[in-house]
N, C-alpha and C. Protein backbone atom coordinates (compact mmCIF):
# COMPACT_ATOMS: atom_id res chain seq x y z
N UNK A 1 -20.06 29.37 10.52
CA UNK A 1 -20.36 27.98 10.71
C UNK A 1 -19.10 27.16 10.43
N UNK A 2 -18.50 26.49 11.20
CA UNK A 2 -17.55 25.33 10.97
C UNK A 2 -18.24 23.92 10.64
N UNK A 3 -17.32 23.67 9.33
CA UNK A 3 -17.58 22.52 8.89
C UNK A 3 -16.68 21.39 8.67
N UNK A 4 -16.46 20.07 8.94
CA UNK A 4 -15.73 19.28 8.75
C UNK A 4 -15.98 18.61 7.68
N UNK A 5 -14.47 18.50 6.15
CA UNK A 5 -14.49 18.04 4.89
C UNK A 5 -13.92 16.49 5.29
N UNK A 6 -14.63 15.41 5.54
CA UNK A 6 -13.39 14.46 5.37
C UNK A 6 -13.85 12.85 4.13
N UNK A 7 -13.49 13.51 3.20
CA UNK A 7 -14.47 12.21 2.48
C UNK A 7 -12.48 11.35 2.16
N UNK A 8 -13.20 10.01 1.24
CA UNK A 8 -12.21 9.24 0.55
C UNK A 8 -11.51 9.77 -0.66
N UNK A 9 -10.92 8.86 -0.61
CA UNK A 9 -10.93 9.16 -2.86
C UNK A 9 -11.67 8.47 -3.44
N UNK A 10 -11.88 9.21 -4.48
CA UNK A 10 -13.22 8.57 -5.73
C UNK A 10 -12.31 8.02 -6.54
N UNK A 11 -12.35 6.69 -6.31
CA UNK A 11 -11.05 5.56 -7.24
C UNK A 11 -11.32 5.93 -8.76
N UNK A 12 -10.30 6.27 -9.32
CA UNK A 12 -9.91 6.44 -10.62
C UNK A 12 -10.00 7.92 -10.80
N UNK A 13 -10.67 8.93 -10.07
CA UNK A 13 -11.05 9.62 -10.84
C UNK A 13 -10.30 11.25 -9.33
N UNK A 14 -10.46 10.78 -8.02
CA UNK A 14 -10.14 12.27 -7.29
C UNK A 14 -9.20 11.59 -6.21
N UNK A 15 -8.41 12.20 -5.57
CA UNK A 15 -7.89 11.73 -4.42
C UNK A 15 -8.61 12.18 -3.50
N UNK A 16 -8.68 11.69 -2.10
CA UNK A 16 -9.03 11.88 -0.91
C UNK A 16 -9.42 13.83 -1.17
N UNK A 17 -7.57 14.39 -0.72
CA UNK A 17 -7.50 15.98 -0.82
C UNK A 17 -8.40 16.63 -1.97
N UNK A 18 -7.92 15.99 -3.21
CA UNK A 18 -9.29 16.62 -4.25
C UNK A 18 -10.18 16.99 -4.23
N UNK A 19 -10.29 15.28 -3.75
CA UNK A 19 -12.21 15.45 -3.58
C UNK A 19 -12.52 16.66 -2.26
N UNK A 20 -11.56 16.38 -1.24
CA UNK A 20 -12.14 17.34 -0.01
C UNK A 20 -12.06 18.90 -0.46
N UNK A 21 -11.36 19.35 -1.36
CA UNK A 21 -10.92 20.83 -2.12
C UNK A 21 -12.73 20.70 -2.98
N UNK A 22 -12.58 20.27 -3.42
CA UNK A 22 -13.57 19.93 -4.87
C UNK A 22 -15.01 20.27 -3.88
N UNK A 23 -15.17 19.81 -3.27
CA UNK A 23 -16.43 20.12 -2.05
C UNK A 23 -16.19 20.90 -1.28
N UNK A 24 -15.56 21.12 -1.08
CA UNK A 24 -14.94 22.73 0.02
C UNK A 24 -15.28 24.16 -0.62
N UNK A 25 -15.15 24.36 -1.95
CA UNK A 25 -15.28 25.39 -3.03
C UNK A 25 -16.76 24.63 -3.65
N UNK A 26 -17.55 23.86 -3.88
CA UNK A 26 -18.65 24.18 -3.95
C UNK A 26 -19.58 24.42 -2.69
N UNK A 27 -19.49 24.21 -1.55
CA UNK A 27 -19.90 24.63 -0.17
C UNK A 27 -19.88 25.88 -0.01
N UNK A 28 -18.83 26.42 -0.04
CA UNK A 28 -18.78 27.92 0.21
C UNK A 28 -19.33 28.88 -0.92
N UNK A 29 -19.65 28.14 -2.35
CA UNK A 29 -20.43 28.92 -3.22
C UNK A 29 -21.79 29.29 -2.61
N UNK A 30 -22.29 28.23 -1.73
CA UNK A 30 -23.52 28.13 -1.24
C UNK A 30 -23.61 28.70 0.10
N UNK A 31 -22.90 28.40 0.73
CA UNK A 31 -23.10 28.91 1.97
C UNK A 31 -21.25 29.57 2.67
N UNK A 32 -21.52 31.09 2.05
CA UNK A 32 -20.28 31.95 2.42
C UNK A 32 -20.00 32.13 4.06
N UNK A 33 -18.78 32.64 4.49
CA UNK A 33 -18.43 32.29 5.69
C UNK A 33 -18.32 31.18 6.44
N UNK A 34 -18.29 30.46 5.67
CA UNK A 34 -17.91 28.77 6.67
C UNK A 34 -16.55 28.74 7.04
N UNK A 35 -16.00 27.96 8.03
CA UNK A 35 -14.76 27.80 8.22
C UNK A 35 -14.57 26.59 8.23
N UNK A 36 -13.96 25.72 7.00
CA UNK A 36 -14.07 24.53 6.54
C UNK A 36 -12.56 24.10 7.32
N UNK A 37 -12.88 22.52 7.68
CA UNK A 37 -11.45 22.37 7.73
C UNK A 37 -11.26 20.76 7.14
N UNK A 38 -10.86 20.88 6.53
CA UNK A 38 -10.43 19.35 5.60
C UNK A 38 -9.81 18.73 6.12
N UNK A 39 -9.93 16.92 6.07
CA UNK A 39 -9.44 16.10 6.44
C UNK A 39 -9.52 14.65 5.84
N UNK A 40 -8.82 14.49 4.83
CA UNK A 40 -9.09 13.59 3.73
C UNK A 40 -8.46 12.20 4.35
N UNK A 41 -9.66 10.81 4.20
CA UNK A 41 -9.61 10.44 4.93
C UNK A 41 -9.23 8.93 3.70
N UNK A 42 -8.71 7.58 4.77
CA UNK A 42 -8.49 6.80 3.62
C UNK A 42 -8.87 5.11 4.24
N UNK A 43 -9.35 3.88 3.63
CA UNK A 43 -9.60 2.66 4.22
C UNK A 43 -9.00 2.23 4.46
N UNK A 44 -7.07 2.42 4.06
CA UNK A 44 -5.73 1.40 4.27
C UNK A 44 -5.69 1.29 2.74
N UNK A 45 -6.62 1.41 1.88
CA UNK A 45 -5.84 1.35 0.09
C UNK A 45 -5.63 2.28 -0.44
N UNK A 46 -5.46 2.89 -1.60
CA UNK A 46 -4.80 3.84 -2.42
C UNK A 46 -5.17 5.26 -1.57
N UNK A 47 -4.31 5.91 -1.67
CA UNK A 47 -4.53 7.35 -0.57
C UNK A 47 -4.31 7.49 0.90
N UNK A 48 -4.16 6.08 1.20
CA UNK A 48 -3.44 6.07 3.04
C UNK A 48 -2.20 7.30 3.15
N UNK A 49 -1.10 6.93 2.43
CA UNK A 49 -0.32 7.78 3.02
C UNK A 49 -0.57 9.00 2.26
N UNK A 50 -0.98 9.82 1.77
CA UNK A 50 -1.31 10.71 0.84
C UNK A 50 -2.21 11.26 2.35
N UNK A 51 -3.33 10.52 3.21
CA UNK A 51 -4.28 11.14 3.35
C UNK A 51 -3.61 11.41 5.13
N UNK A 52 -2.88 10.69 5.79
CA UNK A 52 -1.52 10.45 6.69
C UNK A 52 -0.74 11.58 6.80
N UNK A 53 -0.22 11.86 5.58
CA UNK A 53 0.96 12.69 5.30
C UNK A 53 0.22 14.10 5.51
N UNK A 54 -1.23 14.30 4.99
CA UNK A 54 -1.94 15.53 4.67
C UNK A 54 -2.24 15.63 6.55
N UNK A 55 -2.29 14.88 7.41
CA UNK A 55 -2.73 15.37 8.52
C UNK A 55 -2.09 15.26 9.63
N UNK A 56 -0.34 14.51 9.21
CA UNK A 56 0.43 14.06 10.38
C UNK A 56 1.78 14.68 9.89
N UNK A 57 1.89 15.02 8.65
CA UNK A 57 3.13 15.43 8.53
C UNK A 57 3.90 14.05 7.84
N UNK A 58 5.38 13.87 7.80
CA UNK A 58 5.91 13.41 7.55
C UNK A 58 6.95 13.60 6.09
N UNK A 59 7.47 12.25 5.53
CA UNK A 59 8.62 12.56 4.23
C UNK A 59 8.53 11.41 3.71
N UNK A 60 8.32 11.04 2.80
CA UNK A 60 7.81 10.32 1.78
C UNK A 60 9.62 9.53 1.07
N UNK A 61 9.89 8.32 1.28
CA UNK A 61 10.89 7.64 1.01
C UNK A 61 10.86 6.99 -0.28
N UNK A 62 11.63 7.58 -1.13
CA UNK A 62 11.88 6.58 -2.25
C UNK A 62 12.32 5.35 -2.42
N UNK A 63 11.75 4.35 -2.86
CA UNK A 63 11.93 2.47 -3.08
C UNK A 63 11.87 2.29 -4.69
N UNK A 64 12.71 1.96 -5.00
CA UNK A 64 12.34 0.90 -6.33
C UNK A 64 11.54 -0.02 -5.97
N UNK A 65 11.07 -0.65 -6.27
CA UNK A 65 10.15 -2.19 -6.35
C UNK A 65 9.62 -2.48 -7.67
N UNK A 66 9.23 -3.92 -7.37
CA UNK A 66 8.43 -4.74 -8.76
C UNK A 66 6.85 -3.95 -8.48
N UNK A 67 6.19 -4.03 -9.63
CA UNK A 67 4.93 -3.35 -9.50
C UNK A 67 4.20 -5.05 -9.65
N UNK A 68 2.91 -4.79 -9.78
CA UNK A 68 2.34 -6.38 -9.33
C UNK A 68 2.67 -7.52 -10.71
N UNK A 69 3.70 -7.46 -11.70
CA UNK A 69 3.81 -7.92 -12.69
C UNK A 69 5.02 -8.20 -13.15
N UNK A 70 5.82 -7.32 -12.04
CA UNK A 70 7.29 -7.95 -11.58
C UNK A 70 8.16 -6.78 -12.59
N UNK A 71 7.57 -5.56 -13.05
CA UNK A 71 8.53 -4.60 -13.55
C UNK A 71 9.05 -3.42 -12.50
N UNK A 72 9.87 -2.95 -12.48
CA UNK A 72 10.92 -2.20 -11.91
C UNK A 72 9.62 -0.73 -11.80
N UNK A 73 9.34 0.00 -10.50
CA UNK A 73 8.86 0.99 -10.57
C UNK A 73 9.59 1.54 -9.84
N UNK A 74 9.17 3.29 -9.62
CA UNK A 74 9.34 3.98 -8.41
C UNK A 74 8.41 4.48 -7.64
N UNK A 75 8.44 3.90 -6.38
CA UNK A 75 7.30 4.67 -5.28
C UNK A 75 7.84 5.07 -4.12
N UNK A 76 7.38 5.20 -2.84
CA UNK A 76 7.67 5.69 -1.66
C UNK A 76 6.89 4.78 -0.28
N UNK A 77 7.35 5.18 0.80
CA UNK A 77 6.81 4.88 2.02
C UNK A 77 6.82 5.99 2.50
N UNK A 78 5.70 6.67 3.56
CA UNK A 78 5.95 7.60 4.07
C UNK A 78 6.45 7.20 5.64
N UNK A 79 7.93 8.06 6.24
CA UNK A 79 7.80 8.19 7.49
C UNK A 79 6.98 9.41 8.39
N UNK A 80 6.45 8.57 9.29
CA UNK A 80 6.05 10.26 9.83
C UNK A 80 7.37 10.92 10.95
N UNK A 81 6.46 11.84 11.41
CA UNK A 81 7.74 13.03 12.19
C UNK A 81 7.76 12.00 13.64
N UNK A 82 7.30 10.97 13.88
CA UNK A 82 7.28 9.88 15.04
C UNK A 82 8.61 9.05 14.40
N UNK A 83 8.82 8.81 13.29
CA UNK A 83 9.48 7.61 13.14
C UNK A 83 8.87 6.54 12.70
N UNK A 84 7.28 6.25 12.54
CA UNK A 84 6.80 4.78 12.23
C UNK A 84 6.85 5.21 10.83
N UNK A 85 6.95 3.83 10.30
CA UNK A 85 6.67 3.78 9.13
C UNK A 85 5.32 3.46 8.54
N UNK A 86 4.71 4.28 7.17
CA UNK A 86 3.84 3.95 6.80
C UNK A 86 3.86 3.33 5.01
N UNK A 87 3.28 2.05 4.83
CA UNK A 87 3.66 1.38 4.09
C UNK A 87 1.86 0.83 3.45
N UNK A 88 2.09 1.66 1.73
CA UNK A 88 0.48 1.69 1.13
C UNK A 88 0.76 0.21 0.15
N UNK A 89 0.26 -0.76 0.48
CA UNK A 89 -0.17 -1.74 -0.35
C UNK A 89 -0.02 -1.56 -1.88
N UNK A 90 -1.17 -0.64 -2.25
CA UNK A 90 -1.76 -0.01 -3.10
C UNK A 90 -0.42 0.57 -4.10
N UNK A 91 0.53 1.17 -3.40
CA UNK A 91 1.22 2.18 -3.84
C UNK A 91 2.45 0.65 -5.09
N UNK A 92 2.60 -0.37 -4.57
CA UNK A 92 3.49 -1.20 -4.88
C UNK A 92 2.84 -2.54 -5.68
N UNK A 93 1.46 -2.42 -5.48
CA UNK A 93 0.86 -4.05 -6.16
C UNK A 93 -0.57 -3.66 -6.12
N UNK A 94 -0.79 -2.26 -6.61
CA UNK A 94 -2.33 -1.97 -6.47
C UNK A 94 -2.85 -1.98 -8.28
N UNK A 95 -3.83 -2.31 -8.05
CA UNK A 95 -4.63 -1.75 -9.43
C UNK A 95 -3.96 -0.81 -10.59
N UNK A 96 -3.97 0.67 -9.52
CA UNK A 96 -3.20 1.98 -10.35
C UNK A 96 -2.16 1.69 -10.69
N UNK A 97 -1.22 0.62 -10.67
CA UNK A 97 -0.01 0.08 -10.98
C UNK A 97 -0.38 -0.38 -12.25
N UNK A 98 -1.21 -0.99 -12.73
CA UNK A 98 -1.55 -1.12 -14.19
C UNK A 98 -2.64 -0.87 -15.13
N UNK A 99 -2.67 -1.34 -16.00
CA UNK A 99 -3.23 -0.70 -17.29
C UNK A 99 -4.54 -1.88 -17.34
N UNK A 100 -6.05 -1.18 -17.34
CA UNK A 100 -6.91 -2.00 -17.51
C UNK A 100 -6.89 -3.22 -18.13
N UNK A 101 -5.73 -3.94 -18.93
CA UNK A 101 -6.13 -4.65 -20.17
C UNK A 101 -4.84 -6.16 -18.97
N UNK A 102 -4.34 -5.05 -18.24
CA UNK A 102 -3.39 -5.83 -17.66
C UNK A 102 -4.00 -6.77 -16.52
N UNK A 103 -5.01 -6.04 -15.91
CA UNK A 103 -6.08 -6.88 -14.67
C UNK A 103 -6.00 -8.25 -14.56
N UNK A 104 -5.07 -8.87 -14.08
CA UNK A 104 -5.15 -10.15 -13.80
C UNK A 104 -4.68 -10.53 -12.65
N UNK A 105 -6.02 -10.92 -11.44
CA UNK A 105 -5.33 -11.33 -10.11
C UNK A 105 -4.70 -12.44 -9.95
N UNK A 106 -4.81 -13.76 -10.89
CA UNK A 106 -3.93 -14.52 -11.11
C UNK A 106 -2.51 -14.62 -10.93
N UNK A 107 -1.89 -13.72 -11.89
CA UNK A 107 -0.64 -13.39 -12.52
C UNK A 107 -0.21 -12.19 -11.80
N UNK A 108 -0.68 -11.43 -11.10
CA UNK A 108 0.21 -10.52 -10.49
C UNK A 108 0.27 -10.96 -8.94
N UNK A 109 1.16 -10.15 -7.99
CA UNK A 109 1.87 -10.57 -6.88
C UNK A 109 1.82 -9.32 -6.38
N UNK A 110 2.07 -9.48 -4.93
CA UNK A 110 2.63 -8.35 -4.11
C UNK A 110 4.15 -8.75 -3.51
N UNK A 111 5.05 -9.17 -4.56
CA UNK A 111 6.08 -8.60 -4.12
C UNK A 111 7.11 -7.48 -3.54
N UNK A 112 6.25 -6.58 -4.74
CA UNK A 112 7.06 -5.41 -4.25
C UNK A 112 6.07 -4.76 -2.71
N UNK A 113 5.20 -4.93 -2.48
CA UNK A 113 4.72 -4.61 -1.06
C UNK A 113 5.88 -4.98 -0.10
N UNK A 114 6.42 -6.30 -0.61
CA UNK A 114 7.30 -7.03 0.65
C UNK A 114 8.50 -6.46 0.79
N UNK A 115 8.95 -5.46 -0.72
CA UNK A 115 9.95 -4.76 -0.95
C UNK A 115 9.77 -3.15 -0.17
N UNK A 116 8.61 -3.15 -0.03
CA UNK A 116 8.66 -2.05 0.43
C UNK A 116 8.74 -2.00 1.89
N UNK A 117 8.25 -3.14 2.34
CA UNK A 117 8.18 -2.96 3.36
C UNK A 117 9.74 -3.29 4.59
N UNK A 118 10.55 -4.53 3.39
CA UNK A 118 11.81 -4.34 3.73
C UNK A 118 12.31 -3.09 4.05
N UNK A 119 12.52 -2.06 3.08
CA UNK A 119 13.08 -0.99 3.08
C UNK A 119 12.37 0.14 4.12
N UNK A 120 11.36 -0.01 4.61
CA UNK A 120 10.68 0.54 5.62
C UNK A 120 11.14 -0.23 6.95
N UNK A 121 11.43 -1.44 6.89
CA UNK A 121 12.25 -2.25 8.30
C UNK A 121 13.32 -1.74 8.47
N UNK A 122 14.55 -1.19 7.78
CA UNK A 122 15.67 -0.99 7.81
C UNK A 122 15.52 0.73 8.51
N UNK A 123 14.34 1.58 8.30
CA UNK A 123 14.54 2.41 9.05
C UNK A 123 13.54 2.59 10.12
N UNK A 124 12.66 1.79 10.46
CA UNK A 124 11.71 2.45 11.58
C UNK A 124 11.79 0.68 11.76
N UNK A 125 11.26 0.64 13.24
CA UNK A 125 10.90 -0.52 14.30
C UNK A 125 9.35 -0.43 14.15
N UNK A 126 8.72 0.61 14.17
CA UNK A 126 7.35 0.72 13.72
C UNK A 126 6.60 0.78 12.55
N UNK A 127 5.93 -0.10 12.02
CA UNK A 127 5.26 -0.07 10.70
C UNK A 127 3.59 -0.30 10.41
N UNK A 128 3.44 0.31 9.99
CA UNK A 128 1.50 0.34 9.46
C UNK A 128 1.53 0.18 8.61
N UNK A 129 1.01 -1.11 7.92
CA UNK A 129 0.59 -1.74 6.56
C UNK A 129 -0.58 -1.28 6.33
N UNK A 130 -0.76 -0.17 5.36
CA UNK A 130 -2.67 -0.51 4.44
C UNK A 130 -2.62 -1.29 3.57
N UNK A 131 -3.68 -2.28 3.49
CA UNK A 131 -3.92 -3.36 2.72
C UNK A 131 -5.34 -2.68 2.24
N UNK A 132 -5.30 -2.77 1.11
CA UNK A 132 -6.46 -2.27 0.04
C UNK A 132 -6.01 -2.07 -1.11
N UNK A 133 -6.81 -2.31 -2.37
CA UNK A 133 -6.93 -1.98 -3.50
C UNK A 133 -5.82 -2.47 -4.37
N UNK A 134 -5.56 -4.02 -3.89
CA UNK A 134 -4.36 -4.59 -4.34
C UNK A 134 -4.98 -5.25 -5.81
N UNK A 135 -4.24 -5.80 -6.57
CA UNK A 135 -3.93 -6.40 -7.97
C UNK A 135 -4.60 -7.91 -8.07
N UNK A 136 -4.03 -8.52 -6.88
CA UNK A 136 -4.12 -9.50 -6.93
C UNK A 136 -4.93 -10.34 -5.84
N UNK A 137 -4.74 -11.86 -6.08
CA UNK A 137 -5.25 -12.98 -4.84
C UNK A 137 -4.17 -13.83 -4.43
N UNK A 138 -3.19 -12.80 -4.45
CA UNK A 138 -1.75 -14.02 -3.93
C UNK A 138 -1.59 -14.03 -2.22
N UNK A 139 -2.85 -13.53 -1.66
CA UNK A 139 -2.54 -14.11 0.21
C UNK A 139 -1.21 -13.48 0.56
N UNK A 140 -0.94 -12.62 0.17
CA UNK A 140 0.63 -11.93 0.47
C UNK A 140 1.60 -12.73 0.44
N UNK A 141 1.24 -13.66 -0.44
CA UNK A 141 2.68 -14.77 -0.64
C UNK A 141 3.66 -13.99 -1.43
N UNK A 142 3.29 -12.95 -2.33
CA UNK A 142 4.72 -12.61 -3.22
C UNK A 142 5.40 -11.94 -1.83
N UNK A 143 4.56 -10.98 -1.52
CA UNK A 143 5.05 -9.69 0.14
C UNK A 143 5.76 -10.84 0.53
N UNK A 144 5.76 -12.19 1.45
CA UNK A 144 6.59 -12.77 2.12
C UNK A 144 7.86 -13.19 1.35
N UNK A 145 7.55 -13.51 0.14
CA UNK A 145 8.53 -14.49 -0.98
C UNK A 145 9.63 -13.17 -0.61
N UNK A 146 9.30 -11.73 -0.70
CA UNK A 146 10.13 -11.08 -1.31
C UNK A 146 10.91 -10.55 0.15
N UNK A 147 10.31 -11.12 1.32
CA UNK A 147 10.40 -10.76 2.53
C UNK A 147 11.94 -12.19 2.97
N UNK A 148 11.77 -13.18 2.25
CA UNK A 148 12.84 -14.08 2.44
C UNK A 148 11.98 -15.48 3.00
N UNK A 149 10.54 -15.87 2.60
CA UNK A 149 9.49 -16.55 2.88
C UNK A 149 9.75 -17.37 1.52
N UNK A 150 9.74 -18.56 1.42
CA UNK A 150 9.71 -19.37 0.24
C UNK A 150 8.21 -20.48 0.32
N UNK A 151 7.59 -20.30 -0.61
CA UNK A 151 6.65 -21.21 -0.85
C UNK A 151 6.61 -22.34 -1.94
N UNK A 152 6.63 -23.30 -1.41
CA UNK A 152 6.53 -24.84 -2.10
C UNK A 152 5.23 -25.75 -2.50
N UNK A 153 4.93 -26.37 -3.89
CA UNK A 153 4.10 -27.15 -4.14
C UNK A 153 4.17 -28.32 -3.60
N UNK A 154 3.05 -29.45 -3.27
CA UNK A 154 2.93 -30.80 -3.25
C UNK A 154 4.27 -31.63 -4.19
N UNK A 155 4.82 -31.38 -4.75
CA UNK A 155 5.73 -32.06 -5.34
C UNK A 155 7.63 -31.23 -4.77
N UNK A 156 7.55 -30.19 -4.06
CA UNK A 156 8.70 -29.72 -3.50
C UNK A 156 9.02 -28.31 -4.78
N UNK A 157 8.48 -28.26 -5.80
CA UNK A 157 8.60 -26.82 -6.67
C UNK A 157 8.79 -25.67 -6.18
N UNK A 158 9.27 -24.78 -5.64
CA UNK A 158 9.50 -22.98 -5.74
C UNK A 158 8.59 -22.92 -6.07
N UNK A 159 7.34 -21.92 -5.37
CA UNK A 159 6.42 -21.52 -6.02
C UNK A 159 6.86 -20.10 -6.17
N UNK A 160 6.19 -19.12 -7.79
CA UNK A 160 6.64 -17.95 -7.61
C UNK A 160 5.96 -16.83 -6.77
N UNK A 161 4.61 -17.10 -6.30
CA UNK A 161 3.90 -16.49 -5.25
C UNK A 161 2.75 -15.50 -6.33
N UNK A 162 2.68 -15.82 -6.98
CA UNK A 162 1.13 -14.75 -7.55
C UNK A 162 -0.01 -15.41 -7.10
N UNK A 163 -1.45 -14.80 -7.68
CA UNK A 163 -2.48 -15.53 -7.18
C UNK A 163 -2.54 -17.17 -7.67
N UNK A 164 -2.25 -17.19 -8.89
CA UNK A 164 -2.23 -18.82 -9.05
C UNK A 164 -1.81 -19.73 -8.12
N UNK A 165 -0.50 -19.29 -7.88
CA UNK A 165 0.29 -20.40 -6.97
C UNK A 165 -0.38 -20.59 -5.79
N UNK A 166 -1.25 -19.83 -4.58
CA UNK A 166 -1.91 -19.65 -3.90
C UNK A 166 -2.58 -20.74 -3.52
N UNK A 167 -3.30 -21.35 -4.49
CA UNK A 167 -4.19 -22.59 -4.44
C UNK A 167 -2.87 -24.02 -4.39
N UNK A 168 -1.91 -23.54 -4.79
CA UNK A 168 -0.99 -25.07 -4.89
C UNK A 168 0.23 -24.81 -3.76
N UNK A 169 0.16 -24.15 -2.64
CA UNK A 169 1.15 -23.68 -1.42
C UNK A 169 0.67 -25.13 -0.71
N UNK A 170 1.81 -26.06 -0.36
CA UNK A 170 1.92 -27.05 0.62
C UNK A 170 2.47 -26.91 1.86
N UNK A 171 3.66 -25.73 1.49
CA UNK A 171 4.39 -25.77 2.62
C UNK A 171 5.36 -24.75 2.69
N UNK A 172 5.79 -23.70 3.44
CA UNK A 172 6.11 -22.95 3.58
C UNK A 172 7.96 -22.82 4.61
N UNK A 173 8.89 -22.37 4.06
CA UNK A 173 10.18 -22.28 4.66
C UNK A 173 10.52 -20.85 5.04
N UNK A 174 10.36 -20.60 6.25
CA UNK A 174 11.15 -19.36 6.73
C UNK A 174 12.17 -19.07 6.98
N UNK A 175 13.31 -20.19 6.97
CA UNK A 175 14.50 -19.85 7.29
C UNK A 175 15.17 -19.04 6.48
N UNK A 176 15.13 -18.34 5.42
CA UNK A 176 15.15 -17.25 4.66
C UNK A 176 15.28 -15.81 5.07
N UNK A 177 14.15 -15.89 6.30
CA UNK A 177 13.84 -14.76 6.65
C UNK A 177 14.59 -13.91 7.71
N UNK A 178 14.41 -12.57 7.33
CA UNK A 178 16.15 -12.06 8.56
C UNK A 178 15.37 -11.73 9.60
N UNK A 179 15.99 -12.37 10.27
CA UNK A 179 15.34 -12.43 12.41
C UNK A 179 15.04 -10.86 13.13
N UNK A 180 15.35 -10.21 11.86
CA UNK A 180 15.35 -8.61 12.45
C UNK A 180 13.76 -8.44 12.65
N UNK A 181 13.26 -9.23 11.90
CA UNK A 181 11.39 -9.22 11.61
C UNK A 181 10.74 -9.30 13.54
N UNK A 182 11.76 -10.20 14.12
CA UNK A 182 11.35 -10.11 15.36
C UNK A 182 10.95 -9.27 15.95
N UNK A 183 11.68 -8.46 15.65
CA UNK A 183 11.93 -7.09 16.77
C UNK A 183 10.75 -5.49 16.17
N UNK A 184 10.14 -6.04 14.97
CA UNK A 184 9.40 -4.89 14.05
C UNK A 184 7.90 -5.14 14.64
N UNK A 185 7.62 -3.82 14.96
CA UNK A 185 5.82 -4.11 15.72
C UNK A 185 4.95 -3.27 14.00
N UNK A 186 4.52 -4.44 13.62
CA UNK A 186 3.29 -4.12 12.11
C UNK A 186 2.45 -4.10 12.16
């Protein structure tokens, strides 16, 4: 009997592959001779490229970036064996980026998303954003801020782009931004 494994990840606790291993070996306790074939599957948040990489191949790029609180991490983008780039939300301004006590969609940002995704412009023309399982309610204002997007209050202030500032955005300056963005299909 062939069977198809393709569940999510169980947030906090299995990844996508886990979980599909984790049910693959109790299946076959039960019913021997199956020919399982796994395919761990993901919504665009935590486990996109993890679940991408497990079924397309690819190489996983190292980025520094701010994590959603503006400290220095290390993560990746995956390219695949096409050349597009794949770029996890999650991986740069998600939840798993901090420590329960830290949870504040207020105060954190997706800057480093915007960082990542810079560094994913510089090598592929093609890019896939998953958006899921982010930190915050900053409307991807830090992602643009950090993209060369400046956001301004009713009084002309720099806003710094977390969820707070969100509610006080009047007006927005792109001339910041490098014209290469033209030419990138996201």
């Amino acid at each position: 009997m062939r069977i198809l494994i393709a569940p999510d990840s169980y947030k906090g606790t299995l990844t996508a592959k886990e979980a599909a291993c984790a049910i693959e070996r109790g299946i076959s306790r039960v019913v021997p001779g199956l020919e399982p074939t796994i395919f761990p599957l993901s919504d665009g948040g935590d486990g996109t490229v993890a679940a991408l990489k497990c079924s397309l191949g690819g190489t996983e790029i190292p980025v520094r970036v701010q994590d959603p609180l503006g400290r220095d991490i290390e993560t990746s983008f995956l390219e695949l064996p096409d050349g597009t780039a794949v770029v996890e939300m999650a991986r740069a301004s998600g939840l798993l980026c901090l420590k329960p006590h830290e949870h504040d969609p207020m105060a954190a940002h997706t800057f480093g998303t915007g960082q990542l995704l810079e560094a994913a412009r510089r090598r592929s023309h093609q890019i896939v954003l998953g958006i899921g399982g982010s930190a915050t309610v900053d409307g991807g204002m830090g992602m643009a801020r950090a993209l060369g997007v400046r956001g301004f209050d009713e009084s002309g202030r720099e806003l710094l782009g977390n969820g707070a500032d969100l509610i006080r955005l009047k007006r927005l300056d792109k001339s910041r931004m490098s014209p290469c963005w033209r030419r990138i299909n996201l």
